[in-house]
N, C-alpha and C. Protein backbone atom coordinates (compact mmCIF):
# COMPACT_ATOMS: atom_id res chain seq x y z
N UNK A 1 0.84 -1.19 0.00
CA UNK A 1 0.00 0.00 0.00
C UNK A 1 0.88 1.24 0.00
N UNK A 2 0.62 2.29 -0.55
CA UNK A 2 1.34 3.25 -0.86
C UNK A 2 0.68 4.42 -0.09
N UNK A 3 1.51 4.81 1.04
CA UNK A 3 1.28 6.22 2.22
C UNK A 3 0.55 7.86 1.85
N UNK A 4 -0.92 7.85 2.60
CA UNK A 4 -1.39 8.59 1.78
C UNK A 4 -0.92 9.97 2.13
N UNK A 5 -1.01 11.12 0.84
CA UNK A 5 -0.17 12.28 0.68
C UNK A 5 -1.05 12.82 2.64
N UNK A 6 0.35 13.37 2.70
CA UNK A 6 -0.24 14.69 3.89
C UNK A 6 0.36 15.85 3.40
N UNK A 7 -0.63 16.49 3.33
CA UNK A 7 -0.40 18.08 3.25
C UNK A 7 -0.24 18.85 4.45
N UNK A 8 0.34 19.86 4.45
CA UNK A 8 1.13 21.33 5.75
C UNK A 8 -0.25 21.87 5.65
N UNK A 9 -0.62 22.72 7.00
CA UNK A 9 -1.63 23.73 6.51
C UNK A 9 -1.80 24.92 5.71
N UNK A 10 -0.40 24.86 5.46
CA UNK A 10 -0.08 26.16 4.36
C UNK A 10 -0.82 25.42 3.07
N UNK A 11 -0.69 24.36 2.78
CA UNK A 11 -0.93 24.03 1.76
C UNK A 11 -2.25 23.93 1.55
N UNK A 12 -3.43 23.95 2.92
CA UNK A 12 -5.16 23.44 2.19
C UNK A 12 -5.76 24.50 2.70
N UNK A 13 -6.70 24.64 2.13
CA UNK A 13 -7.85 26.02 1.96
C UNK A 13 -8.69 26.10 3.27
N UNK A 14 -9.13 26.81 3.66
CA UNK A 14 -9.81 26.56 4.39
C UNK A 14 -11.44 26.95 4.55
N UNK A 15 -12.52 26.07 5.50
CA UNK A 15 -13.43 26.14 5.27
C UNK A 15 -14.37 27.11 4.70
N UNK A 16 -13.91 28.91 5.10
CA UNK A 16 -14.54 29.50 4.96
C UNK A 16 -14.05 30.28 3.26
N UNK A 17 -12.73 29.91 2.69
CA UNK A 17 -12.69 30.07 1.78
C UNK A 17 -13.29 29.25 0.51
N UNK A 18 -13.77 27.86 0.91
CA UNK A 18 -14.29 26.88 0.50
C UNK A 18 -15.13 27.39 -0.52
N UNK A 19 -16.25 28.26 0.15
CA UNK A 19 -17.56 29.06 -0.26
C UNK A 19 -17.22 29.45 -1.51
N UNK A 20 -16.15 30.39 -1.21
CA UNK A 20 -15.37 30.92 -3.02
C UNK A 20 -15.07 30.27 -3.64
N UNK A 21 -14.51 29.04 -3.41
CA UNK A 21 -14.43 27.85 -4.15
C UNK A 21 -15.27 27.79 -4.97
N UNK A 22 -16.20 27.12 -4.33
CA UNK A 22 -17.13 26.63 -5.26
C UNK A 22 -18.28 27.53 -5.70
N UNK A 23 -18.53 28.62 -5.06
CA UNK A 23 -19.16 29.87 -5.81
C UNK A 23 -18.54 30.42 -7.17
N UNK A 24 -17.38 30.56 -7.30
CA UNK A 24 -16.55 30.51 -8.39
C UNK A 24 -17.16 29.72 -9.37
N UNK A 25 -16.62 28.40 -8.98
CA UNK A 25 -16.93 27.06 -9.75
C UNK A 25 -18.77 26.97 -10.52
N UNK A 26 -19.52 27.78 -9.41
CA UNK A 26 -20.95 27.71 -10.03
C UNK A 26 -20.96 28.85 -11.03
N UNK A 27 -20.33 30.22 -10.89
CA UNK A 27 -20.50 31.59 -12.02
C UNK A 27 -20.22 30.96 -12.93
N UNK A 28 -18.90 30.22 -12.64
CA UNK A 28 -17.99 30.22 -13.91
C UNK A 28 -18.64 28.88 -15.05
N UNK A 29 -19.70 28.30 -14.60
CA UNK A 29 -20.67 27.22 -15.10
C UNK A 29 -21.80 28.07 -16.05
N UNK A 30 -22.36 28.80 -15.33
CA UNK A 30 -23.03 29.76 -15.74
C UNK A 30 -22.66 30.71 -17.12
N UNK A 31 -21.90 31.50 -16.66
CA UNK A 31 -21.14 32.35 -17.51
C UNK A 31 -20.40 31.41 -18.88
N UNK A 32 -20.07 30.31 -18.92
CA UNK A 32 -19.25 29.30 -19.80
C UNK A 32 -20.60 29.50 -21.12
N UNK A 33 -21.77 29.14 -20.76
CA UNK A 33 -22.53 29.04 -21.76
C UNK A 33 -24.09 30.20 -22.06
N UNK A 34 -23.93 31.14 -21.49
CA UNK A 34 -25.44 31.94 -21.41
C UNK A 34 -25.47 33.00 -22.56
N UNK A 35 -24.31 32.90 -22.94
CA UNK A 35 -23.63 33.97 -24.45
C UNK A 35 -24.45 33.36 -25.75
N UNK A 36 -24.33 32.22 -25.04
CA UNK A 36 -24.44 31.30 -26.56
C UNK A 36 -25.94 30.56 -27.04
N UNK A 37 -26.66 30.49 -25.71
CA UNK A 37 -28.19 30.33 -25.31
C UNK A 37 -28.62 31.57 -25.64
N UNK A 38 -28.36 32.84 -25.16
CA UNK A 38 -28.85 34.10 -25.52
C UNK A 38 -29.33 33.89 -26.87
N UNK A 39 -28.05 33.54 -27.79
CA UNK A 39 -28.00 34.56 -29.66
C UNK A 39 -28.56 33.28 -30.18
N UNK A 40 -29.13 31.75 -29.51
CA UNK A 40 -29.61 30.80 -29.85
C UNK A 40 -31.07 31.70 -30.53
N UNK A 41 -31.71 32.38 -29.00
CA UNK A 41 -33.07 32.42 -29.27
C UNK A 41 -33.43 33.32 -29.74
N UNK A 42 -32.71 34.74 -29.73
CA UNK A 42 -32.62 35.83 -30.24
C UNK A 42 -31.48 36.46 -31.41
N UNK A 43 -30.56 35.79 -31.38
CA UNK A 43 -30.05 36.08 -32.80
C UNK A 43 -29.55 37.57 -32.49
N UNK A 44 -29.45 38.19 -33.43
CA UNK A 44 -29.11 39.96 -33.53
C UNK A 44 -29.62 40.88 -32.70
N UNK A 45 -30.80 40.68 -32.36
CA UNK A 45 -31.32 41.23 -30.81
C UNK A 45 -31.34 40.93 -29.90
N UNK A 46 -30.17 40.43 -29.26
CA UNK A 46 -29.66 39.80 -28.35
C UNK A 46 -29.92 40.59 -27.25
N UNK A 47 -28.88 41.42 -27.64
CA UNK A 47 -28.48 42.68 -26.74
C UNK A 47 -29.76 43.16 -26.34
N UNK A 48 -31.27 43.27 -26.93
CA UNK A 48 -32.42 44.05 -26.32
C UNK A 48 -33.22 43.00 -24.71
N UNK A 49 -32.59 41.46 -25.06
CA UNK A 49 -33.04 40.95 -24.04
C UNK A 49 -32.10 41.32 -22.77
N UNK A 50 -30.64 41.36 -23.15
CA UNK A 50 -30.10 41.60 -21.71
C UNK A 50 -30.41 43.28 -21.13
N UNK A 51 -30.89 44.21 -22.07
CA UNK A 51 -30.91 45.22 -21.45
C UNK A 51 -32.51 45.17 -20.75
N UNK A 52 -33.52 44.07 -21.31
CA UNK A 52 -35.21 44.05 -20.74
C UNK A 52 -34.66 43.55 -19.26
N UNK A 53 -33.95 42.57 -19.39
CA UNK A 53 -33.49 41.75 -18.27
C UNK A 53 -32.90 42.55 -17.23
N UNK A 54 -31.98 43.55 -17.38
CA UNK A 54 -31.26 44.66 -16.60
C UNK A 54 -32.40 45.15 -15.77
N UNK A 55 -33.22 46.20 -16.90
CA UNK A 55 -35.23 46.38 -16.52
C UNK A 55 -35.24 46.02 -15.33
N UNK A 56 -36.17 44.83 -15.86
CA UNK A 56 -36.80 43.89 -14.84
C UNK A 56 -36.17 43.81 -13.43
N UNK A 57 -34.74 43.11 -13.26
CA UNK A 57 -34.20 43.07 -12.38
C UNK A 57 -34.23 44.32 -11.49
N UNK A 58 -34.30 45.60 -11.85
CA UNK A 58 -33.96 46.63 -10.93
C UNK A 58 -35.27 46.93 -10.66
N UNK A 59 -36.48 46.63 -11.34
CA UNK A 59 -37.90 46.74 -10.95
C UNK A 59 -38.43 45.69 -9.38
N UNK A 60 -37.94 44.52 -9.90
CA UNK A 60 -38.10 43.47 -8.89
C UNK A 60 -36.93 43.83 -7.20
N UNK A 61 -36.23 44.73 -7.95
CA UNK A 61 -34.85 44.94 -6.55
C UNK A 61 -35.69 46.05 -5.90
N UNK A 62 -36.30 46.62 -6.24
CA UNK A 62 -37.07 48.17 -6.10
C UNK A 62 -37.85 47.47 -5.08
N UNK A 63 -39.39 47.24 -5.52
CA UNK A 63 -40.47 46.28 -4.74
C UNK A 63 -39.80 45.33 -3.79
N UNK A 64 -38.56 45.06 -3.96
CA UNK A 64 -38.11 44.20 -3.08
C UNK A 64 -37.65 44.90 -1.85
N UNK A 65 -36.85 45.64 -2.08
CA UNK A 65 -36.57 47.16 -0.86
C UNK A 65 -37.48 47.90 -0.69
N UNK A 66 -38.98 48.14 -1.18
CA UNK A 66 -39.73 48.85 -0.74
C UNK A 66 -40.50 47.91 0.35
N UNK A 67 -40.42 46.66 0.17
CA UNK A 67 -41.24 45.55 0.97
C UNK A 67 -40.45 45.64 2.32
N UNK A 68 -39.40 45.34 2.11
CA UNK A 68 -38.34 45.37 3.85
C UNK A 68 -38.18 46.36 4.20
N UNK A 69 -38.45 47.56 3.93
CA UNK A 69 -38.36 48.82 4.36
C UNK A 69 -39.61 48.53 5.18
N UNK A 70 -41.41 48.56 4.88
CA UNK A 70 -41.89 48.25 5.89
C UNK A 70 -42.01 46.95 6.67
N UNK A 71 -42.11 46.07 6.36
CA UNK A 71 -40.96 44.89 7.08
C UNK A 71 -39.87 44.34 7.56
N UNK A 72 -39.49 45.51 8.13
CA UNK A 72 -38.14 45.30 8.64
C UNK A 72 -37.59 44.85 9.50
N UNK A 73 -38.55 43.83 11.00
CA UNK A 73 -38.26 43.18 11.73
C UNK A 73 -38.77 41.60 11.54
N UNK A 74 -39.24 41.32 9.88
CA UNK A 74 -39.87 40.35 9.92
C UNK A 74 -38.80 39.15 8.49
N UNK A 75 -38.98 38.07 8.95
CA UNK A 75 -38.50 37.23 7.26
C UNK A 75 -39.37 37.10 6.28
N UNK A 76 -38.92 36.36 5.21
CA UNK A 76 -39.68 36.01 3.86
C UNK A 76 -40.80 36.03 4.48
N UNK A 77 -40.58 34.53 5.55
CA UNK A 77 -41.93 33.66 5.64
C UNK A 77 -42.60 34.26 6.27
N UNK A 78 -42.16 35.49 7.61
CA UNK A 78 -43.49 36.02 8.11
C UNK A 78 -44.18 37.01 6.94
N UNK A 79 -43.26 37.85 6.36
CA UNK A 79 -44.03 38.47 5.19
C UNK A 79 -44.96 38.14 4.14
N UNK A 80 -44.85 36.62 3.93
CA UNK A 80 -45.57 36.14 2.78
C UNK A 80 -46.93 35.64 3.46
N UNK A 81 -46.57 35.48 4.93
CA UNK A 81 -47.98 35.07 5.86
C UNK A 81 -48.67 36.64 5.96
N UNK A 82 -47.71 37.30 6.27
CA UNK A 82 -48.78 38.57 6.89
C UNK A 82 -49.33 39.03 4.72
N UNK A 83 -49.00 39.23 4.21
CA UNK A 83 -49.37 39.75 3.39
C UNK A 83 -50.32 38.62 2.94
N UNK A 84 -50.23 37.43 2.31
CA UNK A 84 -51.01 36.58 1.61
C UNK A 84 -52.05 35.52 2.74
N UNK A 85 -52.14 35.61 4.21
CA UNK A 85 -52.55 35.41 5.09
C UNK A 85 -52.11 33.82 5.01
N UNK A 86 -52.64 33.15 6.26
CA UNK A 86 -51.88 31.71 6.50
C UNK A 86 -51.53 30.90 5.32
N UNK A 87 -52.99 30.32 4.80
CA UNK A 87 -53.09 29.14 3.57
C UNK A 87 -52.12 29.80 2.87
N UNK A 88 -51.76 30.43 2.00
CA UNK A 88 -51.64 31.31 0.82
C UNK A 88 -50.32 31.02 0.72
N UNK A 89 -50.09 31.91 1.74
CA UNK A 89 -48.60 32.54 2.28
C UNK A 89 -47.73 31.48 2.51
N UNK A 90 -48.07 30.19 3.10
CA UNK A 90 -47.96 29.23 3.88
C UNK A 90 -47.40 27.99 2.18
N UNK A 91 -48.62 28.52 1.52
CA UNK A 91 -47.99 27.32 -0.10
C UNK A 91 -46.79 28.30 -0.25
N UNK A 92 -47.16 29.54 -0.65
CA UNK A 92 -45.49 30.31 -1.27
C UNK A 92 -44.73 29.61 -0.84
N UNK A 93 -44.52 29.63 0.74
CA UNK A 93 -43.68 29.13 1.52
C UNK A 93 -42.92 27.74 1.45
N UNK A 94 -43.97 27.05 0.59
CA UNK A 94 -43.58 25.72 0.54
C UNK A 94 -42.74 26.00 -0.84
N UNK A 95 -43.28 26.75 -1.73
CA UNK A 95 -42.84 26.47 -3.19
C UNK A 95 -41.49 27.43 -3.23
N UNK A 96 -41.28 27.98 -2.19
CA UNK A 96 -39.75 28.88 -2.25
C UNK A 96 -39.28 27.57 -1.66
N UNK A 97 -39.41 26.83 -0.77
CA UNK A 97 -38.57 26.24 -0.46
C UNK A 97 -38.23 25.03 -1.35
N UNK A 98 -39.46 24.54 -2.11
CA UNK A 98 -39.20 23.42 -3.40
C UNK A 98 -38.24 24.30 -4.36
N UNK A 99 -38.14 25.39 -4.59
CA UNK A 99 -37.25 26.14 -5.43
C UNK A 99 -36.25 25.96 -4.88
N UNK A 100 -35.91 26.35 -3.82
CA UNK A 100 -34.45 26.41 -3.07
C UNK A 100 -33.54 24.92 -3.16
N UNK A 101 -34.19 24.20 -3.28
CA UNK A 101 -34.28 21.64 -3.50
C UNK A 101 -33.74 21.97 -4.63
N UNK A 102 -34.31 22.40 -5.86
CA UNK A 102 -34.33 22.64 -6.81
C UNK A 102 -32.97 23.17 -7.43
N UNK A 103 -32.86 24.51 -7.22
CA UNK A 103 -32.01 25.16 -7.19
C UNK A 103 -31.09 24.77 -6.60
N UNK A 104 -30.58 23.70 -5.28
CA UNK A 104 -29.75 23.02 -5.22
C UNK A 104 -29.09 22.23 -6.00
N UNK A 105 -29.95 21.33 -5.99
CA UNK A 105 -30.03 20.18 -6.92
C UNK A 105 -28.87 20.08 -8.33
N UNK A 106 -29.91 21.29 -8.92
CA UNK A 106 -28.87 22.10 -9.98
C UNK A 106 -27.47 22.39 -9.93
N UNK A 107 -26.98 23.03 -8.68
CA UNK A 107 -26.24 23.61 -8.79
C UNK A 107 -25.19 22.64 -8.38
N UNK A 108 -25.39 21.51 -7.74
CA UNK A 108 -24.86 20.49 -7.43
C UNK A 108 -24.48 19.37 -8.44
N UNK A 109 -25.03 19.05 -9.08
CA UNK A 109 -25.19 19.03 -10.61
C UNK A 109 -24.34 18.98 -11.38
N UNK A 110 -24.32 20.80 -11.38
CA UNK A 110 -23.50 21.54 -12.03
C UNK A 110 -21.74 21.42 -11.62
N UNK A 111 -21.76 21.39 -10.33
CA UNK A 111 -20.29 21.41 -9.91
C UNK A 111 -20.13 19.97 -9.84
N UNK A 112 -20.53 19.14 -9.99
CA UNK A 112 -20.22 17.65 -10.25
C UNK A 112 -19.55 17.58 -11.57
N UNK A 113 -20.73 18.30 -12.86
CA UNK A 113 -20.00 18.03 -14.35
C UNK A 113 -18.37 18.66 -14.02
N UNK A 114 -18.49 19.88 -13.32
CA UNK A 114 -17.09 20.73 -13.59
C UNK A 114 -15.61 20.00 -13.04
């Protein structure tokens, strides 16, 4: 049997740099192919979806800071209860969190192929 490597601590990363690790590893998954999906579906007007997309995003960031501004001692989940009342609020609740499985899932996935 052949003695397995030990590494110095100079030499291994540590936990909290980990995060960058593999946050890295997920952009850089991302970014590898979204150039090329873009001009798939749009072709020459490419460029008008990333600037709708820019839009949108700062519309949704807006409503999103106008919401925690008066909710500001509360989370998602109490907000989505107080606003959409128990039942309602209570499915969101479930389906952010099936998103979040989801969105794991993916991204796990993803850093497996890489």
């Amino acid at each position: 049997m052949t003695k397995p490597i030990q590494l110095s601590p100079k030499d291994m990363i540590s936990a909290y740099l980990l995060f960058f690790v593999i946050h890295g590893a997920q952009v850089g998954v991302g970014i590898q192919g979204f150039q090329r999906i873009v001009y798939q579906d749009a072709r020459q007007d490419a460029w008008i979806s990333v600037l709708l997309a820019g839009i949108a995003s700062h519309i949704v960031t807006f409503f999103m800071i106008k919401t925690l501004e008066i909710y500001s001692s509360n989370d998602l989940y109490g907000i989505q209860q107080d606003i959409f009342g128990k039942w309602i609020g209570n499915l969101f609740n479930a389906m952010y969190v099936l998103y979040c499985f989801v969105a794991f899932f993916s991204v796990l996935r993803n850093y497996i192929e890489v």
